[in-house]
Protein backbone atom coordinates (compact mmCIF):
# COMPACT_ATOMS: atom_id res chain seq x y z
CA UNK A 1 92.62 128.18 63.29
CA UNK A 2 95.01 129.55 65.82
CA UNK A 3 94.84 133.30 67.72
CA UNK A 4 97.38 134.68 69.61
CA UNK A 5 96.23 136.63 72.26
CA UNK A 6 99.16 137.55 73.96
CA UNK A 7 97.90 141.27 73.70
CA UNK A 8 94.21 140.79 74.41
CA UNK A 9 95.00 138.77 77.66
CA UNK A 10 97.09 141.90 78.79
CA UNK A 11 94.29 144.13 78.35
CA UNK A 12 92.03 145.00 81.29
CA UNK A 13 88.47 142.48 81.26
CA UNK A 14 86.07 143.99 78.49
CA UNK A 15 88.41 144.57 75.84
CA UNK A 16 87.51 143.61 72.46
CA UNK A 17 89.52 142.09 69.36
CA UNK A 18 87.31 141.07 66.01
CA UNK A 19 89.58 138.66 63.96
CA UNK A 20 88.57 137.37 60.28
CA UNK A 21 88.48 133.83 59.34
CA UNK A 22 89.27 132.56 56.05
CA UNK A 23 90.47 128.99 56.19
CA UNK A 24 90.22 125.63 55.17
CA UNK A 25 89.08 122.75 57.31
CA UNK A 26 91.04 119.51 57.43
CA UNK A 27 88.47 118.19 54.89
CA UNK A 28 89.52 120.58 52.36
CA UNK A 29 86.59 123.04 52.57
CA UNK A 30 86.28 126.37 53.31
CA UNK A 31 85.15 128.03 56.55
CA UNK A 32 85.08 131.99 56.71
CA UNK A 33 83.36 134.38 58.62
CA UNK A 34 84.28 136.29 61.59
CA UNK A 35 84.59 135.78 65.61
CA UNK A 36 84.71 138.65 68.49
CA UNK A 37 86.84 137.82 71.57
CA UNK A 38 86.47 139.20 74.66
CA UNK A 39 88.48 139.55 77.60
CA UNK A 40 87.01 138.30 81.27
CA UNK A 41 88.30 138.32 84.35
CA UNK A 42 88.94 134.66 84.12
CA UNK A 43 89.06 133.52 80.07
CA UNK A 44 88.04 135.09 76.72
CA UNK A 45 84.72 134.52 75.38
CA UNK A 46 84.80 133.75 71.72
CA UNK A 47 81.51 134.68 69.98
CA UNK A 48 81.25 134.71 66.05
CA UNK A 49 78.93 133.64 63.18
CA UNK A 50 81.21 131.33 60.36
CA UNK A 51 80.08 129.61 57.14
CA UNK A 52 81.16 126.11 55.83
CA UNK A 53 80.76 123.78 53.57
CA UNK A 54 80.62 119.50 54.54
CA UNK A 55 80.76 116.57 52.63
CA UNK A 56 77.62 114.15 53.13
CA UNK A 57 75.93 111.29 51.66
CA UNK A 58 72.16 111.60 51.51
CA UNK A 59 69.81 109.19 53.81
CA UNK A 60 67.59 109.02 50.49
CA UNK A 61 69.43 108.20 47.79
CA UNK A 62 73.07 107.60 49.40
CA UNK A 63 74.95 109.66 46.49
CA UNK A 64 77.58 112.33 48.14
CA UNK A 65 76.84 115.92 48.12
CA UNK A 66 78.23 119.03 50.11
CA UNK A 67 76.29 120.77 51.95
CA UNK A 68 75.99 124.26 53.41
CA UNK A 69 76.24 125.10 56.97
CA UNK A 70 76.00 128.20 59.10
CA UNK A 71 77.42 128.37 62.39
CA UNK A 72 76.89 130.48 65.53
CA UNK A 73 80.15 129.74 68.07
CA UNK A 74 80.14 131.01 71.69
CA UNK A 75 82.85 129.39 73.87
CA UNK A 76 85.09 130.64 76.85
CA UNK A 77 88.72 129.75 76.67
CA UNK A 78 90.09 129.60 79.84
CA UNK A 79 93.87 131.02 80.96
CA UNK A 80 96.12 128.63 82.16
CA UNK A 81 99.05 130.91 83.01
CA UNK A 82 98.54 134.26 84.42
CA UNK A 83 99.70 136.73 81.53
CA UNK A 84 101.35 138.94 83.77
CA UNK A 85 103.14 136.57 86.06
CA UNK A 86 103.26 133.72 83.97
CA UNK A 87 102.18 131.33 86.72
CA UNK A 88 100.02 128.48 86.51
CA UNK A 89 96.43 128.55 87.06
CA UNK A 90 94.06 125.94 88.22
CA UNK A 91 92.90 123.82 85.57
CA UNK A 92 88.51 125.16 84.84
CA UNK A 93 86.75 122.60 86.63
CA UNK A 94 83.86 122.37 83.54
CA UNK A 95 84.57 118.76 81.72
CA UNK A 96 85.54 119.88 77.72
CA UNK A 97 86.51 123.59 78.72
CA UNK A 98 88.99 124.57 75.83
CA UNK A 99 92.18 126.27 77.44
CA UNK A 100 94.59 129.01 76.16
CA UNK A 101 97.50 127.09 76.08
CA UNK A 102 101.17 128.35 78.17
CA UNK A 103 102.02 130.57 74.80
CA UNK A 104 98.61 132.39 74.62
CA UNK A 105 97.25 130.79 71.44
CA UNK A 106 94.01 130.00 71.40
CA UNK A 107 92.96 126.92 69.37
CA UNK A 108 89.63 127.39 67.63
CA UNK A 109 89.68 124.09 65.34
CA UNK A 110 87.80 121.68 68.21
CA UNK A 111 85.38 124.16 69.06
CA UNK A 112 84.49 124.77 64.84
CA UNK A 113 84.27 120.80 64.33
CA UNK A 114 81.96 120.50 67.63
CA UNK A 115 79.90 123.43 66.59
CA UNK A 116 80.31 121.86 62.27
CA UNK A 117 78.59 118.47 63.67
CA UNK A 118 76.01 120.15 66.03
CA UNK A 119 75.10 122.14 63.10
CA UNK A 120 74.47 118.61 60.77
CA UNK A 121 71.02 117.77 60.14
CA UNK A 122 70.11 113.86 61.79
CA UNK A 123 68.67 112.83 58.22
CA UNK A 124 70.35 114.92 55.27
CA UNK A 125 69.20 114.93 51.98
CA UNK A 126 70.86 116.23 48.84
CA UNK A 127 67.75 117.80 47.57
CA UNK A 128 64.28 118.48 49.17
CA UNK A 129 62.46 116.58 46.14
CA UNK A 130 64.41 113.51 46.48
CA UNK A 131 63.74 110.82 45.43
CA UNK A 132 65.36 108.27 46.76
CA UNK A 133 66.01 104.29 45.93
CA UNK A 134 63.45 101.58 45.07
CA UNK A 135 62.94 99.49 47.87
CA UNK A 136 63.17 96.60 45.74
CA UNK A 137 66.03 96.62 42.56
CA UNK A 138 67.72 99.85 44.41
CA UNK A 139 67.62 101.91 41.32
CA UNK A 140 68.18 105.48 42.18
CA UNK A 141 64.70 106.74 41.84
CA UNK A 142 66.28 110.81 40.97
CA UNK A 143 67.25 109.09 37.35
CA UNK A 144 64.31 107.74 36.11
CA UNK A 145 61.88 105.25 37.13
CA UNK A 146 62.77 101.57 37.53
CA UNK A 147 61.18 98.55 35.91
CA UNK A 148 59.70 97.11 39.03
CA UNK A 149 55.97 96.41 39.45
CA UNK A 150 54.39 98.45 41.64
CA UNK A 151 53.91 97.35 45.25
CA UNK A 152 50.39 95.77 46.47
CA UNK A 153 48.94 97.96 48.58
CA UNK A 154 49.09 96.46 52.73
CA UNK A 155 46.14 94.53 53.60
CA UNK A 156 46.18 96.41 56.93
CA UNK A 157 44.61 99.48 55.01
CA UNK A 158 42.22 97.31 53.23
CA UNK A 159 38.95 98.26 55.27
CA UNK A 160 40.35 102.23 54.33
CA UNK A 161 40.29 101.11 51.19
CA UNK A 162 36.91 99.72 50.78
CA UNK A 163 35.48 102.30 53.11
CA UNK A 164 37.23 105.02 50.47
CA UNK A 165 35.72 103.64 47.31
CA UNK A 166 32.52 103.78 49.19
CA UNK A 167 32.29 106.74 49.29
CA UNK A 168 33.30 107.86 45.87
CA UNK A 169 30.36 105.77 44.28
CA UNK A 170 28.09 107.36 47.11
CA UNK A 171 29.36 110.74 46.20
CA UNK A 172 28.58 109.91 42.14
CA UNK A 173 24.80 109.19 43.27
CA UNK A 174 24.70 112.56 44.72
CA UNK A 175 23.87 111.07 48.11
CA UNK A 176 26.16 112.24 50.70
């Protein structure tokens, strides 16, 4: 996902260039959308709203699924040549700045897959109703039920328990 902004960088600061994306990411999926760059006295600021697709497996019921994403990019690229002169500038002091490099191309592919993990949710899940896998045999729960007995309940929450069914024959008396 390469620009060349040979033009924009010879522009004066706060000119504007809106460029479409409509590629495929090294995984094979696509990412389109589009990105605004603008011209700053020291860089251009890339700003832009893409959609993607990723390849997952779900913490539930580990079976592989794809899974939307949105993403909302705002970087600065920093010049390292002066356009006009073509001398070098001083490298941006900022660890992880992403550069134009000496032929004015700016490289948005590092900045997508930064933004593409950000974006990842910490626990993903193919569904919202997932099931999951018995704890016990492993089965995946989404395909039917397995043949395991059903767990005893933890004898931490007994006094819960007993103080539950209490109730309930209190509440069948009428007393409250």
């Amino acid at each position: 996902m390469q620009i060349n902004v040979a033009q924009l960088l010879k522009e004066s600061v706060g000119a504007v260039r809106t460029y479409e994306i409509d590629e495929t990411t090294d995984e094979g999926f696509p990412i389109k959308g589009s990105v605004k760059l603008l011209r700053t006295n020291r860089s251009i600021l890339v700003t832009g709203s893409l959609k993607t697709k990723t390849g997952g497996e779900c913490s539930r019921c580990l079976q592989k699924f794809e899974y939307p994403l949105q993403i909302k990019i705002e970087e600065e690229y920093f010049l390292t040549r002066d356009p006009v002169s073509g001398i070098a500038l001083p490298a941006p002091t900022e660890a992880g700045a992403f550069v134009i490099n000496e032929n004015h191309i700016l490289d948005l592919s590092e900045a997508i897959r930064q933004y593409t993990i950000m974006a990842l949710p910490m626990k993903p899940v193919c569904r919202e109703d997932c099931a999951g896998l018995c704890p016990h045999c492993g089965r995946n729960l989404n395909l039917g039920p397995c043949k395991c007995p059903p767990a005893p309940p933890d004898a931490r929450w007994a006094p819960l328990l007993a103080l539950r069914s209490e109730n309930r024959k209190r509440g069948k008396k009428g007393v409250k």
